[in-house]
Protein backbone atom coordinates (compact mmCIF):
# COMPACT_ATOMS: atom_id res chain seq x y z
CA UNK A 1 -97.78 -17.73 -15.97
CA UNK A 2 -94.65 -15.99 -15.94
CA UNK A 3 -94.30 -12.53 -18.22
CA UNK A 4 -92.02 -11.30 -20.66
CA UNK A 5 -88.69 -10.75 -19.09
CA UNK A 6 -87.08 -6.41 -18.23
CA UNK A 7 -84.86 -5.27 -19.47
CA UNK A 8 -82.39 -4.56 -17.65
CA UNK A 9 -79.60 -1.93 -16.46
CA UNK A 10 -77.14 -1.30 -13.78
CA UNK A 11 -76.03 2.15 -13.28
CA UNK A 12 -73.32 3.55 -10.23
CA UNK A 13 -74.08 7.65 -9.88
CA UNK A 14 -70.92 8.86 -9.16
CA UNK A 15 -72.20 11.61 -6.80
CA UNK A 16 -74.14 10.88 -3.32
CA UNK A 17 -77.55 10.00 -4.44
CA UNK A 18 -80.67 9.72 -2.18
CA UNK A 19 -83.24 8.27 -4.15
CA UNK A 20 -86.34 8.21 -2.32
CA UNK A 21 -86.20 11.58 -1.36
CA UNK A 22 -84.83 13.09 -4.53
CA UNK A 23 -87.80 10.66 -6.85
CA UNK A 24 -89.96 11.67 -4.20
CA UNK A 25 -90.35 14.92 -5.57
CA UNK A 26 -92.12 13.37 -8.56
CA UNK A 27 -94.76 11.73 -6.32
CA UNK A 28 -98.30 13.05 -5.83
CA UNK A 29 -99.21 11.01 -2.86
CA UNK A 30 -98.63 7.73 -1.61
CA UNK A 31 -101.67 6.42 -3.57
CA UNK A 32 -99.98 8.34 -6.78
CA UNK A 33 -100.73 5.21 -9.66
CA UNK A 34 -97.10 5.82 -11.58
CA UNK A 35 -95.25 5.85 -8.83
CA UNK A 36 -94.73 3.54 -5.66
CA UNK A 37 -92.56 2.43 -2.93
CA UNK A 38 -92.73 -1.88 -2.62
CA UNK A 39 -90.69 -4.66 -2.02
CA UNK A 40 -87.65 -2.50 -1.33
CA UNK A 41 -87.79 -0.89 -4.90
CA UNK A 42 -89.38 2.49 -6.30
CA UNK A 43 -91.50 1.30 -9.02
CA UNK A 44 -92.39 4.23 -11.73
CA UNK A 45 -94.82 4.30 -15.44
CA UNK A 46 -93.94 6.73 -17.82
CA UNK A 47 -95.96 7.52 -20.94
CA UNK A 48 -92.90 7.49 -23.10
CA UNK A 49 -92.27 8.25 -26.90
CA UNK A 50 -91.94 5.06 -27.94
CA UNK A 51 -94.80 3.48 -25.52
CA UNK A 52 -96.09 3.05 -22.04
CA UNK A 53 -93.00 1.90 -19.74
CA UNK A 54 -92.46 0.63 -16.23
CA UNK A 55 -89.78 0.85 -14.11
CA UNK A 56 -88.13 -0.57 -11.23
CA UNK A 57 -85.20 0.67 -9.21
CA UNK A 58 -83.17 -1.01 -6.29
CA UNK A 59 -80.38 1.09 -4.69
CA UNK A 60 -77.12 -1.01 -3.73
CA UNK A 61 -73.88 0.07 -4.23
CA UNK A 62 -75.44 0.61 -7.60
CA UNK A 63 -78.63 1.80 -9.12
CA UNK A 64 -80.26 -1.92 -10.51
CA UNK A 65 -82.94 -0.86 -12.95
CA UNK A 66 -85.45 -3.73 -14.63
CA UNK A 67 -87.94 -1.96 -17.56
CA UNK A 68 -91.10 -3.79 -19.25
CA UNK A 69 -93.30 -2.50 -21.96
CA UNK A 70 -93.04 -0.72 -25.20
CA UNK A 71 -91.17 2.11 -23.53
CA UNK A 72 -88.91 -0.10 -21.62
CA UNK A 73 -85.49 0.63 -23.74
CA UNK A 74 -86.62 4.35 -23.37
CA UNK A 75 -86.69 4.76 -19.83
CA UNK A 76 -83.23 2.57 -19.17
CA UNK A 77 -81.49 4.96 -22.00
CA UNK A 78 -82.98 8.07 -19.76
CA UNK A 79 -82.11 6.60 -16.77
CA UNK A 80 -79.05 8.42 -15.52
CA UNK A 81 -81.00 11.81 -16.55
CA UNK A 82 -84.08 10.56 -14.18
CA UNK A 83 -81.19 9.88 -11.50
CA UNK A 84 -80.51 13.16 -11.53
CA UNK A 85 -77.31 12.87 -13.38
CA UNK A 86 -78.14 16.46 -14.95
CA UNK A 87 -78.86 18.35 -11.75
CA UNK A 88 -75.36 20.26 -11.57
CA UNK A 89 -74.69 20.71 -7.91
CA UNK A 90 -70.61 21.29 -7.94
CA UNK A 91 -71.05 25.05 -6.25
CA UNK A 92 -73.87 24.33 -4.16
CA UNK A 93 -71.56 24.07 -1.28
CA UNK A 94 -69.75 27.44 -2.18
CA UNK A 95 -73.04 28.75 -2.08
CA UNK A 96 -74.50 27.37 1.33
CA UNK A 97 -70.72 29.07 2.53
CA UNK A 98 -71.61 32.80 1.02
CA UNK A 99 -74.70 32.36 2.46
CA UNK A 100 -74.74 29.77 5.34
CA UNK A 101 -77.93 28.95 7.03
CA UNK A 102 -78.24 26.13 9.79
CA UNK A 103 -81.50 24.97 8.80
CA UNK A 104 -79.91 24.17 5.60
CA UNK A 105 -76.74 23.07 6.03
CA UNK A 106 -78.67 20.54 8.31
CA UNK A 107 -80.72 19.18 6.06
CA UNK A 108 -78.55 19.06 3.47
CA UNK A 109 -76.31 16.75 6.17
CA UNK A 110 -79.02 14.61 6.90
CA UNK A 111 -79.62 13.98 3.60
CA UNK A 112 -76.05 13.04 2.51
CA UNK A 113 -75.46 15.63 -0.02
CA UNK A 114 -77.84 13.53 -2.06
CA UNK A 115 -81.08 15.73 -2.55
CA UNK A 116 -80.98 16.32 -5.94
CA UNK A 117 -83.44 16.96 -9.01
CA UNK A 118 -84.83 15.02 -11.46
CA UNK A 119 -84.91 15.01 -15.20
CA UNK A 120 -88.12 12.91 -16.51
CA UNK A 121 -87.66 14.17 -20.07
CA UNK A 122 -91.56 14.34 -20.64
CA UNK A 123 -92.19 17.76 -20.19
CA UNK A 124 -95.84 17.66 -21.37
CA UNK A 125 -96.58 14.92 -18.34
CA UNK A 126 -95.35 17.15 -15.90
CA UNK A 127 -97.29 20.28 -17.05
CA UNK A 128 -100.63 18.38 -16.99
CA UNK A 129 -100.11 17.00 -13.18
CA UNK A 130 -98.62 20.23 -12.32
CA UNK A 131 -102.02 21.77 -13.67
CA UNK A 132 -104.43 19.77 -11.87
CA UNK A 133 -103.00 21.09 -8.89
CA UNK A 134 -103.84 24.83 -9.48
CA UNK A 135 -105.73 26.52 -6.55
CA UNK A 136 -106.95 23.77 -4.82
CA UNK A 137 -105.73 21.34 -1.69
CA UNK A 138 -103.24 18.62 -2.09
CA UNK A 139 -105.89 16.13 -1.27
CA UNK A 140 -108.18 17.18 -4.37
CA UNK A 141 -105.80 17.44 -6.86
CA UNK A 142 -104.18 13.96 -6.06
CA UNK A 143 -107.60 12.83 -6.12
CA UNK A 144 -108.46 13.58 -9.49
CA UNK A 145 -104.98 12.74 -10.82
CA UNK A 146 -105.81 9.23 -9.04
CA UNK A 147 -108.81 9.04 -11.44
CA UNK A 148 -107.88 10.42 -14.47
CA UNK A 149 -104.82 8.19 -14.78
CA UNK A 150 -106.77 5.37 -13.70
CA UNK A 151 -109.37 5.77 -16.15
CA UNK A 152 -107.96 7.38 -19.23
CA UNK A 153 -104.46 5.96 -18.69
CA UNK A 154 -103.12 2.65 -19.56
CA UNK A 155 -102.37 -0.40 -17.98
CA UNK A 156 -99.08 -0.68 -16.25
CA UNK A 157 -96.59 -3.33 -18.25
CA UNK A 158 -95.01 -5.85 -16.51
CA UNK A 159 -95.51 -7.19 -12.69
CA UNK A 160 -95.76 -3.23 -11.85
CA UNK A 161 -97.69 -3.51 -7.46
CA UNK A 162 -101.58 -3.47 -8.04
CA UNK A 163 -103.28 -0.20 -8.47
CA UNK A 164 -100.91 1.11 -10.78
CA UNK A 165 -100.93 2.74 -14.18
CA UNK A 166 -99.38 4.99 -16.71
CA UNK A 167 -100.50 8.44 -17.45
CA UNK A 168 -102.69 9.44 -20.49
CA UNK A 169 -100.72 10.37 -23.61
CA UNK A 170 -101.75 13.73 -25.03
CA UNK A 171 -104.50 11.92 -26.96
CA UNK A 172 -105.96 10.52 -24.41
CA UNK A 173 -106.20 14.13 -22.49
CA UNK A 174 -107.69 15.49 -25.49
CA UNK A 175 -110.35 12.74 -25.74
CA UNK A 176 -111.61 13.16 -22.60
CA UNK A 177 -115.43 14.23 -22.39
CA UNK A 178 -116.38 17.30 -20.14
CA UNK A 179 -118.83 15.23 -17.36
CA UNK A 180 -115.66 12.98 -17.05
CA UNK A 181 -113.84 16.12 -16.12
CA UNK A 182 -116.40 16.63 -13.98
CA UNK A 183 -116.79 13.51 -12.63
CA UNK A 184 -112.86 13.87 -11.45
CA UNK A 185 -113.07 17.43 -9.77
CA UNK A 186 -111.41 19.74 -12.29
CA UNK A 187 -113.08 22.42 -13.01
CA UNK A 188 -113.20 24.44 -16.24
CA UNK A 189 -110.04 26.23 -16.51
CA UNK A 190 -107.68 24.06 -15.80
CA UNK A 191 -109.41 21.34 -18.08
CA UNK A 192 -108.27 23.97 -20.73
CA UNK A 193 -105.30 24.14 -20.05
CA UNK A 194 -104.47 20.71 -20.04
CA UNK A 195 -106.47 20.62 -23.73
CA UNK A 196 -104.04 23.58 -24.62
CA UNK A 197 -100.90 21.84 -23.49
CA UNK A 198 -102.23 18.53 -24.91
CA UNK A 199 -102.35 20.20 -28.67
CA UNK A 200 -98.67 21.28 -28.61
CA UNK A 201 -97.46 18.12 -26.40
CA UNK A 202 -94.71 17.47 -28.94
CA UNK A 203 -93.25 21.08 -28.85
CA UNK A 204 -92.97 20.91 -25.66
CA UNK A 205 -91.15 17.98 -25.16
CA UNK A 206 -88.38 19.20 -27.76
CA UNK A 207 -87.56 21.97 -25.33
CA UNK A 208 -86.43 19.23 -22.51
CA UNK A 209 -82.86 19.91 -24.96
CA UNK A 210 -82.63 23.06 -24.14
CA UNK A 211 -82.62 25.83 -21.51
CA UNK A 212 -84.83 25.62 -18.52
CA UNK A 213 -85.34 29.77 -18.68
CA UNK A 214 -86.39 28.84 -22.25
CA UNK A 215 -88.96 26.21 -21.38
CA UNK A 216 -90.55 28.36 -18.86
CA UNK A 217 -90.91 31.41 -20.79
CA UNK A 218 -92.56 29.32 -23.37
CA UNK A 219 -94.49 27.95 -20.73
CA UNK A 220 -95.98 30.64 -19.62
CA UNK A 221 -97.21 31.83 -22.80
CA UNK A 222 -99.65 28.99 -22.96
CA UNK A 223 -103.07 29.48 -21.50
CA UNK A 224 -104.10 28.99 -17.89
CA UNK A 225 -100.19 28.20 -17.53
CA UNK A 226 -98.28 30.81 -15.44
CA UNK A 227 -94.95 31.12 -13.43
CA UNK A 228 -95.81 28.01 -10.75
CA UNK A 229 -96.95 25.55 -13.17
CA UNK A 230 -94.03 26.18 -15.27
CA UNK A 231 -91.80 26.01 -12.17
CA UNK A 232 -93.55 22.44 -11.10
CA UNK A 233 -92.99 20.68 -14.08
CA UNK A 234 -89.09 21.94 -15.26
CA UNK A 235 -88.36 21.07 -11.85
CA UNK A 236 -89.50 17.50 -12.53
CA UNK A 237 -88.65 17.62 -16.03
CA UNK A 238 -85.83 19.18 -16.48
CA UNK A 239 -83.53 19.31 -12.90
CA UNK A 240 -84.82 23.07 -12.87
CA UNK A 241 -83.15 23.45 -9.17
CA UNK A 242 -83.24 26.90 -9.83
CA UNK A 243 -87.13 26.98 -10.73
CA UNK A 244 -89.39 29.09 -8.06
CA UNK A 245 -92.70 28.59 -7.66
CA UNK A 246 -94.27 31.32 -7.50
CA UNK A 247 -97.71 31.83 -6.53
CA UNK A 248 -97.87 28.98 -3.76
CA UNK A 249 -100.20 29.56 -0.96
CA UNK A 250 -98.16 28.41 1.26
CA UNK A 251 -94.77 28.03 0.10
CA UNK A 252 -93.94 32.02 1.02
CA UNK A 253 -94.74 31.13 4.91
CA UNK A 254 -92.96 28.03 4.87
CA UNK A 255 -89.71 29.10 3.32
CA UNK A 256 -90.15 32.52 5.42
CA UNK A 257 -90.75 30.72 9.01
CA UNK A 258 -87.90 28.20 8.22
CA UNK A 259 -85.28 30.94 7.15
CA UNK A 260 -85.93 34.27 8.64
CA UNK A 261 -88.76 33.42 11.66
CA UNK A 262 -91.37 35.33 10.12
CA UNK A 263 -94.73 35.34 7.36
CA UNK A 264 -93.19 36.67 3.88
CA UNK A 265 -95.12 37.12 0.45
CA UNK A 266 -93.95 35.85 -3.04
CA UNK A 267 -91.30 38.87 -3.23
CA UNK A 268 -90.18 38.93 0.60
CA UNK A 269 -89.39 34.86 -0.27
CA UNK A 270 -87.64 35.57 -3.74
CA UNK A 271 -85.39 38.35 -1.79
CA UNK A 272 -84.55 35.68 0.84
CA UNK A 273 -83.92 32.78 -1.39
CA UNK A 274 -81.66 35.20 -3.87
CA UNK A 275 -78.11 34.09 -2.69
CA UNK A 276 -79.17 30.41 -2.92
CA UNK A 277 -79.14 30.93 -6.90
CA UNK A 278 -78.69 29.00 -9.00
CA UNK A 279 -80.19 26.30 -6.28
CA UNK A 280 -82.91 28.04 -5.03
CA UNK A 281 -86.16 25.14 -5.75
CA UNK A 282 -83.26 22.95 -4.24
CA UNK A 283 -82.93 25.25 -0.85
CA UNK A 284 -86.56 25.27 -0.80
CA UNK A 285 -86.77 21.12 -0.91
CA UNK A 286 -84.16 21.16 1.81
CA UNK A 287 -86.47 23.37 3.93
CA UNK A 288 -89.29 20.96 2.87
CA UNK A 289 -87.47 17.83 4.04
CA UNK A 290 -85.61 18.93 6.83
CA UNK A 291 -86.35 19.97 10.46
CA UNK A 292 -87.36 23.27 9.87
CA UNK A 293 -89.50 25.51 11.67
CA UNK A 294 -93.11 25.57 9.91
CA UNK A 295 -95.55 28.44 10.24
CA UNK A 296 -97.87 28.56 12.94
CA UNK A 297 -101.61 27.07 12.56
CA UNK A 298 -103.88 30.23 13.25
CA UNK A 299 -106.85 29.23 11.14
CA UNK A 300 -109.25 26.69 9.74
CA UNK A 301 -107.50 24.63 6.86
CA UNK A 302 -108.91 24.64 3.82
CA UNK A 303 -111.52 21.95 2.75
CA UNK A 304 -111.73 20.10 -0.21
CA UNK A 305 -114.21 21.18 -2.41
CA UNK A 306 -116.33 18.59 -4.67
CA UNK A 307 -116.81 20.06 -7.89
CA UNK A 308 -119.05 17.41 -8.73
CA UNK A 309 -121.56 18.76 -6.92
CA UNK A 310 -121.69 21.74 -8.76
């Protein structure tokens, strides 16, 4: 039985796009359920405004776009924004020469001038992914994104590769009973602070219009949300290339090994990344992606803990 029919958009970026790596960003895994890599496309869900959306993109000399679902016309009018059409990056090459680095300048090569950021538009979406993964491993927090979107999202619309789904609406966040919670790994606190995000969802996708300083200030004044969750999700959100998060376990060592040779804290990386403003999240992506040096293993990795046991 064949489906309704996409809609459909072509779009040329007139700027050196990479997609992959640049809507890579968005990604939590390879097993992430609203986003995936098949049959030579990135497919994508979006909980949108008007309704749950999928997306397909295939990169030519153009950006082919096909859309099913109730948010279909949504996501092809945001498309150039989620192609990072908004990430300014005019004086990022004035800045690499004030303040040249190989490591960078290398990456940046090898990625055509085409790493760029993201603007999703659903600021809410990003702040409840970006919360899940709050002081715990990569592995556990893509694990219990896996299974909350699986079970509290919605079906993805169209002929979207198995396995995949669209993220819960604020509603659905809100509905969700504590042993579920459980059940998925998150513990108390950040719980709440998806339930506080979820009750002000709509406020906080309004500020998408505005200033990314703006959104993270407001941000931050929500509870269990601080400077890195904020920085996570504008990034996504809102092409916040300028957006440090701060707070990372690791981030301070990686940045500091790839750039200076050395361990650094939160403010020894800040002082380091401050002549790559206003592009610092987008130096640290190019130290993330390229060949850089990485820290040194000296000690047991963490393991994932099972909250469910507790």
């Amino acid at each position: 039985m064949v489906g309704p029919a996409p809609l459909t958009r072509e779009w040329r970026p007139d700027f050196p796009l990479d997609i992959r790596r640049s809507l890579g960003h968005l990604a939590r895994g390879k097993g992430d359920p609203t986003q995936r890599l098949a049959d030579g496309a990135l497919w994508r869900t979006a909980p949108t405004p008007d309704g749950p959306g999928t997306l397909r993109l295939r990169r030519t000399d153009r950006v082919e776009a096909e859309a099913w679902g109730p948010g279909a016309a949504w996501l092809l009018e945001h498309l150039p924004s989620l192609l990072c059409a908004s990430d300014v990056v005019d004086d990022f090459l004035d800045v690499l020469e004030a303040a040249p680095h190989p490591v960078l300048s290398e990456a940046w090569r090898i990625c055509g001038g085409g790493l760029r950021f993201p603007a999703t538009h659903l600021l809410f979406d990003q702040v409840s992914v970006a919360v899940l993964e709050q002081k715990v491993t990569g592995i556990e927090a893509r694990r219990s994104w896996r299974e909350l979107v699986w079970r509290f999202g919605s079906p993805a619309p169209g002929p979207a590769p198995a396995g995949m789904a669209v993220a819960p609406y604020p509603a659905d966040w809100l509905a969700i009973p504590d042993w579920e919670w459980h059940k998925a790994g998150v513990d108390v606190s950040r719980r709440r602070a998806i339930r506080a995000a979820a009750t002000v969802a709509a406020r906080l996708d309004q500020l998408v219009t505005g200033s990314v300083a703006e959104a993270v200030r407001i941000l931050c004044t929500l509870p269990g949300i601080g400077p890195w969750t904020a920085a996570e999700a504008v990034q996504r959100a809102m092409s916040g290339a300028d957006a440090v998060s701060v707070g990372d376990y690791h981030l301070p060592n990686v940045v500091g090994w790839a750039l200076v040779g050395r361990k650094l804290d939160d403010a020894g990386m800040l002082e380091v990344l401050a002549p790559y403003a206003p592009h610092r999240a987008r130096a640290i992506r190019l130290v993330e992606v390229g060949p850089a040096a990485r820290p040194p293993r000296r000690g047991p990795r963490f393991s994932p803990r099972d909250y469910r046991s507790f």
